[in-house]
Protein backbone atom coordinates (compact mmCIF):
# COMPACT_ATOMS: atom_id res chain seq x y z
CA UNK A 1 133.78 -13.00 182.59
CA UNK A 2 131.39 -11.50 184.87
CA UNK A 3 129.19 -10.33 181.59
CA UNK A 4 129.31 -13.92 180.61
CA UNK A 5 127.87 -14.96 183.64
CA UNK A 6 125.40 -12.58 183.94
CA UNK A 7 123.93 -12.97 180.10
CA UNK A 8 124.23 -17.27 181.29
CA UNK A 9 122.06 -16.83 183.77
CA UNK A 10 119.45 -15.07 181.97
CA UNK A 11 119.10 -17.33 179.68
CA UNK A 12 118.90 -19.88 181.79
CA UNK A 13 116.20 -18.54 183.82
CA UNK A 14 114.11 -17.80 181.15
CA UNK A 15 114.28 -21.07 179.44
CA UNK A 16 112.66 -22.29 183.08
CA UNK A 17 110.18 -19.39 182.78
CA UNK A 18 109.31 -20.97 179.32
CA UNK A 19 109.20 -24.62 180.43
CA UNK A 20 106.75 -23.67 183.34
CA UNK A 21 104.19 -21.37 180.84
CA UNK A 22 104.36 -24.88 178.34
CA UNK A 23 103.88 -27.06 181.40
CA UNK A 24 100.86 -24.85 182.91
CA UNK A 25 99.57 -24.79 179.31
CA UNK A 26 96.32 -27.52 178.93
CA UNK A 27 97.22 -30.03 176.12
CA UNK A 28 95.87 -29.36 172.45
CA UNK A 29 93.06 -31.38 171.68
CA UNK A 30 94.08 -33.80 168.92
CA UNK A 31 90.33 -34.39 167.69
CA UNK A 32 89.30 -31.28 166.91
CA UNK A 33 86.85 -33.60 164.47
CA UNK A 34 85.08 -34.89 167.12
CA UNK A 35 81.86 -34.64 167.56
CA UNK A 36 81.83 -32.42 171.10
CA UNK A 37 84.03 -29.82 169.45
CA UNK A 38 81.89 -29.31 166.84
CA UNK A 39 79.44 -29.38 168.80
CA UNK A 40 80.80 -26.12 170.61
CA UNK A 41 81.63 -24.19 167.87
CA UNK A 42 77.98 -24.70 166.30
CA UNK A 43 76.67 -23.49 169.45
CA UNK A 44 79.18 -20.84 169.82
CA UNK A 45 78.05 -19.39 166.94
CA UNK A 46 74.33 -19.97 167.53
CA UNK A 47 74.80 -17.80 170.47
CA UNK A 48 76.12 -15.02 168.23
CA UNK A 49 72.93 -14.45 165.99
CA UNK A 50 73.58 -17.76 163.27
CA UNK A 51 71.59 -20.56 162.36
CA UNK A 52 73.08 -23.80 161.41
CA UNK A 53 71.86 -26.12 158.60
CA UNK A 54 73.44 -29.57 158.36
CA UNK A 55 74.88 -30.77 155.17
CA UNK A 56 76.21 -34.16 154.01
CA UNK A 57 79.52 -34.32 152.70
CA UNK A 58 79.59 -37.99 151.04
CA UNK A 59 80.70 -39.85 148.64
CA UNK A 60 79.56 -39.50 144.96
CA UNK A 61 79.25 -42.24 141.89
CA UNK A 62 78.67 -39.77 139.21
CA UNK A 63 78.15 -43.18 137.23
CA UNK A 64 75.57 -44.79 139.68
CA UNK A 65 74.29 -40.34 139.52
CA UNK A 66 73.36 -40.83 135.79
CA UNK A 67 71.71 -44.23 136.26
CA UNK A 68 69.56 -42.88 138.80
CA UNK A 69 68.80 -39.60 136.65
CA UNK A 70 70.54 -37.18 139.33
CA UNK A 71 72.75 -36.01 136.44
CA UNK A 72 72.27 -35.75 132.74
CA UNK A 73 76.32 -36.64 132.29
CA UNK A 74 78.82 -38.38 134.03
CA UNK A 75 80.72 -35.33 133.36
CA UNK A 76 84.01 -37.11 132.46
CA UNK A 77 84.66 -38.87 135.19
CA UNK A 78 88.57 -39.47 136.33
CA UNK A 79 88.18 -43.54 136.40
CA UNK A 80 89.38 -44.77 139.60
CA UNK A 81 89.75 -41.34 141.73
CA UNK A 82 87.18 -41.34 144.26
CA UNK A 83 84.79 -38.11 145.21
CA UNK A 84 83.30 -36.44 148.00
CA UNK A 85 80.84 -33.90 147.21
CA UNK A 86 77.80 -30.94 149.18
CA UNK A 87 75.34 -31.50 147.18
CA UNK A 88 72.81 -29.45 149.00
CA UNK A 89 70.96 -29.04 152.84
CA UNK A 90 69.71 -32.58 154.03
CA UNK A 91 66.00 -31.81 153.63
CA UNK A 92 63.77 -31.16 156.53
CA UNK A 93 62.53 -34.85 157.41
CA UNK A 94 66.26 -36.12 157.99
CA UNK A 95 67.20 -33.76 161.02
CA UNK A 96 70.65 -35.01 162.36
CA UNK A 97 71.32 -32.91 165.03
CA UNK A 98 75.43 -33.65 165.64
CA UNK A 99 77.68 -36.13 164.21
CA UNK A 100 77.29 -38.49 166.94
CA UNK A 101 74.29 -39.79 164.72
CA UNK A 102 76.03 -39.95 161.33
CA UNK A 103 76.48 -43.53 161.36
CA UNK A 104 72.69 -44.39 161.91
CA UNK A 105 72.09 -42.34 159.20
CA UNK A 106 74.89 -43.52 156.21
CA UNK A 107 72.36 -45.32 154.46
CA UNK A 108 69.26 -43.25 154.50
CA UNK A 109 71.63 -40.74 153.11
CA UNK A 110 72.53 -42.17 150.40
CA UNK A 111 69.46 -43.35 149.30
CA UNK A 112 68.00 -39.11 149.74
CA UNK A 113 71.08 -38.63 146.96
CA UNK A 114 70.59 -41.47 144.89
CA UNK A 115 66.91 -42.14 145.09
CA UNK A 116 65.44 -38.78 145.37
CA UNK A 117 63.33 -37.56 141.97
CA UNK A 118 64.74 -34.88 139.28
CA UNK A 119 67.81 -33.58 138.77
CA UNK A 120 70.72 -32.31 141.52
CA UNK A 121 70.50 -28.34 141.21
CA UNK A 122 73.17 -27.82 144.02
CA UNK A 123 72.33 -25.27 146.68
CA UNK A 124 71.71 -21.28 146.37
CA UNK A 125 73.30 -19.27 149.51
CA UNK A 126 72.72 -15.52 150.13
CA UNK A 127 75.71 -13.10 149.76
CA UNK A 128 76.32 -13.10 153.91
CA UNK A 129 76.25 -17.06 154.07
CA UNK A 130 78.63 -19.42 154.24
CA UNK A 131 79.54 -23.47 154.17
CA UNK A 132 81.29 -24.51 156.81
CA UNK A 133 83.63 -27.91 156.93
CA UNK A 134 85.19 -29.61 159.96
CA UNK A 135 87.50 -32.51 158.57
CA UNK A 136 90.04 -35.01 158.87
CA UNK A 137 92.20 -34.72 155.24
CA UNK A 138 92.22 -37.91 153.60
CA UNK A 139 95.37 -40.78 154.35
CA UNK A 140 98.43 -40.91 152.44
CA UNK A 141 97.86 -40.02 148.66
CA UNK A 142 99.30 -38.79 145.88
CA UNK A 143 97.41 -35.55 145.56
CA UNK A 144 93.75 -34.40 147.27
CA UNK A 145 92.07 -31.51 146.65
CA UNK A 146 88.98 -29.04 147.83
CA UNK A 147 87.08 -27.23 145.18
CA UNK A 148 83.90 -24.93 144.91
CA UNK A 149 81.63 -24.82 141.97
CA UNK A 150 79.38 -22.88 140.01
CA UNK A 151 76.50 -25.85 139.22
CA UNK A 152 74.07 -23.62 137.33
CA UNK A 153 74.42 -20.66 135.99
CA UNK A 154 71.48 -18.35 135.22
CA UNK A 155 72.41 -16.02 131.94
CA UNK A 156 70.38 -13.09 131.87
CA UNK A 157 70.63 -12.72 128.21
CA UNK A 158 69.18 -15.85 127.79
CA UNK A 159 66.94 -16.11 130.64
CA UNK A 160 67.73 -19.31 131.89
CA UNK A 161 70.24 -20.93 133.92
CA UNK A 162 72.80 -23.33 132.11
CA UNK A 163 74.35 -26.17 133.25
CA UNK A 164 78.21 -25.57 133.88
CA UNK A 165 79.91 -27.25 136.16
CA UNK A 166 82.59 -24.58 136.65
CA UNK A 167 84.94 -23.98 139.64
CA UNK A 168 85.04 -20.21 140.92
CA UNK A 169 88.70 -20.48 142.65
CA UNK A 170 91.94 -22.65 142.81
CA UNK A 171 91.35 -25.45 144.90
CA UNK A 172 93.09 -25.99 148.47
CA UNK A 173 94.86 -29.38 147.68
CA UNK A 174 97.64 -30.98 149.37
CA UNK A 175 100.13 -28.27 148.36
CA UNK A 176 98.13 -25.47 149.72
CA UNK A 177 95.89 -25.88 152.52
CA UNK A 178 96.40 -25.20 156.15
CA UNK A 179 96.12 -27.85 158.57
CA UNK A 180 97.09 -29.18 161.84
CA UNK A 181 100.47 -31.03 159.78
CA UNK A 182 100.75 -27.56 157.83
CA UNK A 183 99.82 -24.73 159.84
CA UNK A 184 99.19 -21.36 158.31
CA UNK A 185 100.43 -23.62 154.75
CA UNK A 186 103.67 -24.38 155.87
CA UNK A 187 105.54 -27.52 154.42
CA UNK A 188 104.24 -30.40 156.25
CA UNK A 189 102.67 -33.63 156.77
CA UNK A 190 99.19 -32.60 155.27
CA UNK A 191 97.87 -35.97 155.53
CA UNK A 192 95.12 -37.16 158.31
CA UNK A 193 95.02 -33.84 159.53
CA UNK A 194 92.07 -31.86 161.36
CA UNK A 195 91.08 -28.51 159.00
CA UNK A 196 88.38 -26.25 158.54
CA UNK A 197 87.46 -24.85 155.02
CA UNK A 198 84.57 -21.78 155.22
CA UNK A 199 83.11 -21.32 151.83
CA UNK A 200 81.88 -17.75 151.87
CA UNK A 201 81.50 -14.51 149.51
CA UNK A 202 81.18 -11.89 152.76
CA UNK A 203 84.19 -10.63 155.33
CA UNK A 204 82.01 -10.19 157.64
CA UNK A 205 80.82 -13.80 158.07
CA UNK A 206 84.00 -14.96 157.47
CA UNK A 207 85.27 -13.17 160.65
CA UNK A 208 82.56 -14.20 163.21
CA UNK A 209 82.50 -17.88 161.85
CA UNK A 210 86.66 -17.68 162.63
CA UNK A 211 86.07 -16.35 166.59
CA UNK A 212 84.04 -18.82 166.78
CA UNK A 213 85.93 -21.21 166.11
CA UNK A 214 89.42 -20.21 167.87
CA UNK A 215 87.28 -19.37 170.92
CA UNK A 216 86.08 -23.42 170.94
CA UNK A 217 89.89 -24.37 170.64
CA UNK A 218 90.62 -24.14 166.95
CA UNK A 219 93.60 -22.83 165.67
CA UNK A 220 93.81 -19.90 163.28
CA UNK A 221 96.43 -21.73 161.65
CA UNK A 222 94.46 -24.61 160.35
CA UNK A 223 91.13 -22.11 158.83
CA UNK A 224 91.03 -21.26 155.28
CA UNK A 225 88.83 -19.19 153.75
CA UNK A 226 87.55 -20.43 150.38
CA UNK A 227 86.54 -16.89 148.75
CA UNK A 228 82.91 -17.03 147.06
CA UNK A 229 83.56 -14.31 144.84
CA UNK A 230 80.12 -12.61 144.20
CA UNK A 231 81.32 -10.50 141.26
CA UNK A 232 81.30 -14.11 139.57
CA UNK A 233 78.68 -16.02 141.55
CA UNK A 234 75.30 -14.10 141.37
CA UNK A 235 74.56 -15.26 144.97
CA UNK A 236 70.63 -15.05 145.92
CA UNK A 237 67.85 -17.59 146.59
CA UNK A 238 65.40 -17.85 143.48
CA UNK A 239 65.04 -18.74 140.18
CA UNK A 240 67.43 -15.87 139.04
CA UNK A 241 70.35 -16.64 140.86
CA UNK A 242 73.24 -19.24 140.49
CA UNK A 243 73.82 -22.65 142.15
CA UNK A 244 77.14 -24.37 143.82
CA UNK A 245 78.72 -27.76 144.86
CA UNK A 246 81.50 -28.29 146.77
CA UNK A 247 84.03 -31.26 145.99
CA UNK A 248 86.55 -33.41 147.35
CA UNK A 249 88.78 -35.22 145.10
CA UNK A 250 91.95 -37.67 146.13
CA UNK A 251 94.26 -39.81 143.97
CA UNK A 252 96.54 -43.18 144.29
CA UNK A 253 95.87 -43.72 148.04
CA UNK A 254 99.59 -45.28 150.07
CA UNK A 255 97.06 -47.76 151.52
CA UNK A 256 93.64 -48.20 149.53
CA UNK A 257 91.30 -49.63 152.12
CA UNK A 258 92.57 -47.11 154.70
CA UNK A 259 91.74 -44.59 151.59
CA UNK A 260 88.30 -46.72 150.79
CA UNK A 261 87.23 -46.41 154.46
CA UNK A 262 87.91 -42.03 153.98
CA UNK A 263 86.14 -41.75 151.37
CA UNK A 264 82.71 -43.86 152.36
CA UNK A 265 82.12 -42.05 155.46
CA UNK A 266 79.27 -39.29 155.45
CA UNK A 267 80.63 -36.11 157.73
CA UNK A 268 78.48 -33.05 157.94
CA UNK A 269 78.87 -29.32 156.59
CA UNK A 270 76.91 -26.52 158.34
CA UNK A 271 75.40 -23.79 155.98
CA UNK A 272 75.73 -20.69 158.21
CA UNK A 273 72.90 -17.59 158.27
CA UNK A 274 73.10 -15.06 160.44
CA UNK A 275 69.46 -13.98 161.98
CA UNK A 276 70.23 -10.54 160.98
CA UNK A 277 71.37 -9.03 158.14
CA UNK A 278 73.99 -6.42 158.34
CA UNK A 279 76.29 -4.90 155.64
CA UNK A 280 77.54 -7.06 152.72
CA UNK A 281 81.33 -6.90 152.81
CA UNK A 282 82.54 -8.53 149.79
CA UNK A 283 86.25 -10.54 149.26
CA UNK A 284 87.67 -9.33 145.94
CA UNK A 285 87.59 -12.20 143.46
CA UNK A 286 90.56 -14.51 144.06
CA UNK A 287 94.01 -14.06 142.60
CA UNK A 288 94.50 -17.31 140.61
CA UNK A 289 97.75 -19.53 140.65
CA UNK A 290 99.84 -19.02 137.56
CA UNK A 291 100.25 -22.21 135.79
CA UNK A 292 103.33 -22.74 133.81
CA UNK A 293 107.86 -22.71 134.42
CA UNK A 294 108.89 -22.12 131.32
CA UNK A 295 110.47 -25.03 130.85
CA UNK A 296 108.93 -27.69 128.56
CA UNK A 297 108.89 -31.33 127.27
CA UNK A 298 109.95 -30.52 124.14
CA UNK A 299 113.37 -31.79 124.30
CA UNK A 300 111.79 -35.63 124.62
CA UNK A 301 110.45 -35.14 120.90
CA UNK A 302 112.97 -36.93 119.35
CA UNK A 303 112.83 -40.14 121.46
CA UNK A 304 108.83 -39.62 121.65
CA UNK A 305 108.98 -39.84 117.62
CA UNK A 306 111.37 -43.39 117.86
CA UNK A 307 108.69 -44.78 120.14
CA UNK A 308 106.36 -43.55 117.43
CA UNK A 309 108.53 -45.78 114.65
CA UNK A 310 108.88 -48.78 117.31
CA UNK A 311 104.99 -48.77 117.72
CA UNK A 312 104.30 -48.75 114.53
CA UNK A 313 107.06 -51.56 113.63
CA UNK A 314 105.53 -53.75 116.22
CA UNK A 315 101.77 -53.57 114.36
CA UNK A 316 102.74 -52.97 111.04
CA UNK A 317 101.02 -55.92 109.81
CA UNK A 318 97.61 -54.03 111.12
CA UNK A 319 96.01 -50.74 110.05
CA UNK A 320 97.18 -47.70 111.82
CA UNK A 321 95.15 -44.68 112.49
CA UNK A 322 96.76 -42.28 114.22
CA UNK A 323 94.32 -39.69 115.71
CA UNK A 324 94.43 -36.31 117.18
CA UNK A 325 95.06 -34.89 120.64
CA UNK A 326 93.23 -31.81 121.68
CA UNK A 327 92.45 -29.58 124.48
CA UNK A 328 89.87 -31.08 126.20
CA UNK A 329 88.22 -28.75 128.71
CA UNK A 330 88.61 -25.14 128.69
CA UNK A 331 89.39 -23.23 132.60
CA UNK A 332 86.66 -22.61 134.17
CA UNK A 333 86.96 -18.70 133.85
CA UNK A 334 86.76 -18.99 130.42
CA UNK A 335 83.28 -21.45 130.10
CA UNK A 336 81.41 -19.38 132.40
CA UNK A 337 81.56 -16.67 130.11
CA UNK A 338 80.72 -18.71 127.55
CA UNK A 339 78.55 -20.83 128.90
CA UNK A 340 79.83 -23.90 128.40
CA UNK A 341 79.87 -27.06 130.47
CA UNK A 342 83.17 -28.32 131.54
CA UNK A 343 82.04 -31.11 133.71
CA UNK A 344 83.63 -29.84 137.38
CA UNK A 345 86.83 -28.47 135.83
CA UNK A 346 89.67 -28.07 137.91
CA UNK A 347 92.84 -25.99 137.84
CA UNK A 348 94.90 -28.39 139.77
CA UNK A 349 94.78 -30.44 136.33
CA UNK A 350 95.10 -30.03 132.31
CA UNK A 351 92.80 -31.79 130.71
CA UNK A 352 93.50 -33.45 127.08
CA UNK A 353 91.66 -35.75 125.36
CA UNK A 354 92.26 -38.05 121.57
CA UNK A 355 89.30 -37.84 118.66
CA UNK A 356 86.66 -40.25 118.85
CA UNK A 357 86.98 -43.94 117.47
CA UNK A 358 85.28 -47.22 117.99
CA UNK A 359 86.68 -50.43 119.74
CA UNK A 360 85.87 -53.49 118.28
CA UNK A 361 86.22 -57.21 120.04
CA UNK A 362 88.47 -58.30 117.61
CA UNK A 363 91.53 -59.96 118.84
CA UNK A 364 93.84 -58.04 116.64
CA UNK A 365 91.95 -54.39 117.61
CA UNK A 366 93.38 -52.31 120.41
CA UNK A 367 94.10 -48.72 120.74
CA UNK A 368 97.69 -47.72 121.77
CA UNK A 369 97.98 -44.77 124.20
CA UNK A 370 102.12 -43.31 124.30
CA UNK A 371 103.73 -40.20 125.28
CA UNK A 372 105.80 -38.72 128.10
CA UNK A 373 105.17 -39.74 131.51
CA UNK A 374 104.35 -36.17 133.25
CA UNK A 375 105.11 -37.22 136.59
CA UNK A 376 108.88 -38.51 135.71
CA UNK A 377 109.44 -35.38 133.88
CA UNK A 378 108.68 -33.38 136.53
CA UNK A 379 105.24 -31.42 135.14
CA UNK A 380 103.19 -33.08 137.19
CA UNK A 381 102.38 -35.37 140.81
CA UNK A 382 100.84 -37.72 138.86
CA UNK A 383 98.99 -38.09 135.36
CA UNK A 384 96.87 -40.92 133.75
CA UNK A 385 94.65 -41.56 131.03
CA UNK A 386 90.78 -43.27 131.05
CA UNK A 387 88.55 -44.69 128.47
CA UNK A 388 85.54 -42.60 127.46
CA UNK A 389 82.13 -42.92 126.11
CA UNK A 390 81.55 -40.04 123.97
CA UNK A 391 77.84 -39.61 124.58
CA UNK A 392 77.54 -39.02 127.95
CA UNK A 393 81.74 -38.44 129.19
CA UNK A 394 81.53 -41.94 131.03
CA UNK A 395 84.69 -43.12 132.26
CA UNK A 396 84.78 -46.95 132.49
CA UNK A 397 88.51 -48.00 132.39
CA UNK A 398 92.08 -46.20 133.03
CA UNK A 399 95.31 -46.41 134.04
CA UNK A 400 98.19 -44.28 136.24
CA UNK A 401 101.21 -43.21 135.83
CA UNK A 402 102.76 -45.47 138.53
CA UNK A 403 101.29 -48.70 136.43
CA UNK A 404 102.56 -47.72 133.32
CA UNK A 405 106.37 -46.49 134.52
CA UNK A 406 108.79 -47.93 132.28
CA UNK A 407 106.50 -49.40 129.50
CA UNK A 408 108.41 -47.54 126.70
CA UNK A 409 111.81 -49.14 127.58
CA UNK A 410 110.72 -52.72 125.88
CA UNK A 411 110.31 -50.70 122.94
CA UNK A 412 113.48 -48.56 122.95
CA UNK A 413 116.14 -50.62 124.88
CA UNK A 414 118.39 -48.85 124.70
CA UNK A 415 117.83 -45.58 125.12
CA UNK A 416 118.16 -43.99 128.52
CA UNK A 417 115.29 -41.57 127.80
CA UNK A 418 112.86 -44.30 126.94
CA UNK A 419 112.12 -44.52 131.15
CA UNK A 420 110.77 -40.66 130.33
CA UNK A 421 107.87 -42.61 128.30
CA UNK A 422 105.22 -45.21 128.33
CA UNK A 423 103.09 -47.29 126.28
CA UNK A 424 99.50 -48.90 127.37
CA UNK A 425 96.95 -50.76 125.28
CA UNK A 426 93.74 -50.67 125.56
CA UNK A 427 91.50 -53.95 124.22
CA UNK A 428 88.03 -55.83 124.92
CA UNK A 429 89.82 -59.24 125.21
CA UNK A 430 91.74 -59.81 128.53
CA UNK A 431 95.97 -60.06 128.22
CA UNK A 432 98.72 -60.77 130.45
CA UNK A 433 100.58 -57.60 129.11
CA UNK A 434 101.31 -55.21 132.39
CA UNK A 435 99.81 -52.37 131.26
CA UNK A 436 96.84 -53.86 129.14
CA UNK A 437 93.66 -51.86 129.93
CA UNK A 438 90.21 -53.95 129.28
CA UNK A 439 87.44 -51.87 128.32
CA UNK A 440 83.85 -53.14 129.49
CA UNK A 441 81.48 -53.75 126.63
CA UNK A 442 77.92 -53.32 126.97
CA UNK A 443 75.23 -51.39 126.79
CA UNK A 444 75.35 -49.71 130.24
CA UNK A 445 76.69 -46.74 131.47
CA UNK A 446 79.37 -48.89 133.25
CA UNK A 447 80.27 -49.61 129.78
CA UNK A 448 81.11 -48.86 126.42
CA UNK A 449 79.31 -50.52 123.40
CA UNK A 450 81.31 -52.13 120.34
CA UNK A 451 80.12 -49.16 118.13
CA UNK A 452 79.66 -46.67 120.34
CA UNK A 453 82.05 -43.64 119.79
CA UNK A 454 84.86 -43.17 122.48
CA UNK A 455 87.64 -41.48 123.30
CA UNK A 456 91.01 -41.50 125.71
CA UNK A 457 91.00 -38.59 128.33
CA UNK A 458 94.17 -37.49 129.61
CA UNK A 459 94.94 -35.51 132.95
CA UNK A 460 98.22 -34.25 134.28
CA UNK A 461 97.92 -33.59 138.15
CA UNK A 462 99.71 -30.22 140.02
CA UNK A 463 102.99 -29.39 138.60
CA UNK A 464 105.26 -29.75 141.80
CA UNK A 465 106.68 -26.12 141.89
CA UNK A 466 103.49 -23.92 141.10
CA UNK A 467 100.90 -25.75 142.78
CA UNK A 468 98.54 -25.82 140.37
CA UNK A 469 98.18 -27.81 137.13
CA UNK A 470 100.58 -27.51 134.22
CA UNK A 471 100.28 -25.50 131.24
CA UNK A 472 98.93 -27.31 128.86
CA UNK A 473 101.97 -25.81 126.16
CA UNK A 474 104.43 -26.74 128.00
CA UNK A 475 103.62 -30.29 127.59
CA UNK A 476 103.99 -32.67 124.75
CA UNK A 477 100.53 -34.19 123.81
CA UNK A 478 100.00 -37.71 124.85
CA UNK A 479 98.72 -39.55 122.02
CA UNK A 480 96.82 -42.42 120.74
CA UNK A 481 96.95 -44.87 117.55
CA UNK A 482 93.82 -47.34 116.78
CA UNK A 483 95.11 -50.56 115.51
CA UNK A 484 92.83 -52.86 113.32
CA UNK A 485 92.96 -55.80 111.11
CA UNK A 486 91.46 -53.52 108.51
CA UNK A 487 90.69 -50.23 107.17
């Protein structure tokens, strides 16, 4: 009895001991966004022997890009998923000192992306340097994501850098990255959270940018280190070394001006130098997320093949040709070897696409896009599929998963699997069907011409249990039949 009073009333006492420490503790600042904090740690880490450069991180048309000859491609677009992007250092006539001035300066920012002459190049950074991003994570979505880029890629062998677009490491999406919601990655609320991303190839920086930080009030749990690996980036300032971009993507917003409102504000990056250079200590290259379960979609064949037969009953008094699905962009680990431009790939997705065809404006011509819906059959958060231009990867018209749930079940009644599927149509003449898609015709890049080639892209977003995007084997191929009066 006496032992039970004894270990009582030490555990008593200490819970007061606890209460008191929390109580004496100062509140955690919940803006750790705000202008004064970043402030602090930019002047924290002046004081240590770095020099800050500010950077815009805003958002990106890569449409409006290729109108304004920024970009020789739109680079396959994902219609209807907005983009953030660092494009490169503000140059030195557009000094914004803190973000306490951002929102003079929205507009004049813009206009230095959209109306400056020549191509974007992206940025060069030196082996000990390093991006550094203070944020709020977007609102509510269905998936968001963080990614780093090789833009241009000089190939010695060639002498001459090539145009890539390849991603040098998984991105930190919803799934992964460490926030004030998710701290140190733990399950979470992710969403509307403060977090710090530092883009860098060296330990060294990566260690005095973090005391920095926690010394100005951030927690270690919300910094992740995006690893620059320099074994695959040939880091350097000149014209022998490679380029980068950082971007932002997000997807199917809860509330889409709340989303809208996220994605058209400017906030600033800092590109960090130190004023000294010590001794380049490099992060190995990145181990990469392991796409793929095992388990498949092959067991929906059979009910994708009636859908087949029902499509093809329900047109049969058109012409049907049935075209191909393919592998549309290889991983990035694989292009930069071969140099080949993939257009921003990320691993977060797989990325299919149909052979090319031509849309006509007659009443009678569509293309029908079917196959399993990857997000009900658990491969994937979401998945959709946009209309392409062929010449220059322009996106100009899509549709979700979410839109098209439950668009196979008119065509197979009744067949419990048939909610597994959809069906969407895509046409140049507006039509009450739900999920009717109507392509723009013209002769702009915000359109596709009646006999310009095309194709329908198809993505398939994070597979829920690995984190990163499916393997494209496991999946059964959406696919796509062009209906027409004629042959």
């Amino acid at each position: 009895m006496l032992r039970t009073f004894r270990a009582t009333s030490a555990i008593i006492i200490l819970l007061i001991l606890i209460c008191l420490t929390t109580s004496c503790t100062p509140a955690a600042d919940t803006n750790l966004t705000s202008s004064d904090n970043i402030n602090a740690f930019c002047a924290t880490l002046e004081k240590n022997g770095f020099t800050l450069k500010q950077a815009p991180f805003l958002p990106v048309d890569l449409l409006k890009l290729y109108e304004a000859g920024r970009l020789s491609s739109c680079a396959g677009n994902n219609f209807g998923a907005p983009y953030k992007a660092l494009f490169g250092a503000l140059p030195e006539n557009m000094e914004i000192k803190d973000e306490s001035q951002l929102n003079n300066a929205q507009e004049q920012i813009q206009n230095w992306l959209y109306s400056s002459q020549g191509l974007i190049k992206g940025w060069q950074m030196n082996p000990d340097e390093a991006v550094v991003l203070i944020i709020k994570t977007p609102p509510e979505c269905a998936y968001f994501s963080y990614c780093g880029f090789i833009f241009y890629k000089y190939y010695e062998k060639d002498k001459q850098s090539k145009w890539v677009w390849t991603s040098f490491n998984d991105p930190l999406n919803n799934l992964t990255i460490k926030t004030s919601g998710t701290p140190n990655g733990v399950k979470g609320n992710p969403y509307n959270q403060d977090t710090v991303i530092i883009f860098t190839a060296d330990k060294n920086t990566d260690q005095h940018i973090r005391s920095a930080l926690i010394s100005t009030g951030y927690s270690a749990d919300i910094i992740n280190t995006y690893v620059i690996p320099s074994s695959m980036v040939k880091l350097g300032i000149g014209p022998e070394f490679d380029t980068i971009v950082v971007g932002h993507r997000a997807a199917l917003f809860a509330d889409e001006k709340t989303g809208q409102e996220y994605v058209n504000k400017v906030s600033l990056a800092f590109r960090v130098t130190p004023t000294s250079q010590g001794e380049f200590d490099p992060f190995p290259a990145p181990e990469l997320r392991v796409r793929g379960t095992g388990k498949t979609e092959v067991d929906f064949q059979p009910v994708l093949d009636e859908l087949r037969q029902a499509i093809l009953t329900k047109y049969s008094e058109l012409y049907a040709d049935e075209l191909g699905t393919s592998v549309w962009l290889s991983e990035s680990y694989d292009a930069v070897q071969r140099g080949v431009f993939v257009g921003g790939e990320s691993r977060d997705t797989v990325y299919l696409r149909s052979d090319t065809f031509t849309l006509g404006d007659d009443p009678n011509e569509c293309i029908i896009v079917y196959g399993v819906n990857h997000a009900l059959s658990g491969k994937a958060t979401y998945a959709n599929c946009s209309f392409y231009g062929e010449a220059v990867w322009n996106g100009v018209a899509g549709i979700y998963n979410i839109d098209y749930a439950g668009s196979a079940e008119p065509f197979l009644p009744n067949n419990p699997l048939a909610k597994y599927l959809y069906v969407c149509k895509f046409v140049r003449i507006s039509s009450s069907e739900k999920t009717c898609v109507v392509v723009p015709t013209g002769p702009g890049v915000q359109e596709v011409g009646l006999d310009e080639l095309a194709f329908i892209g198809f993505r398939a977003y994070l597979e829920p249990s690995t984190k990163v995007g499916p393997n494209s084997i496991e999946l059964l191929y959406d696919r796509v039949i062009k209906f027409s009066p004629e042959k």
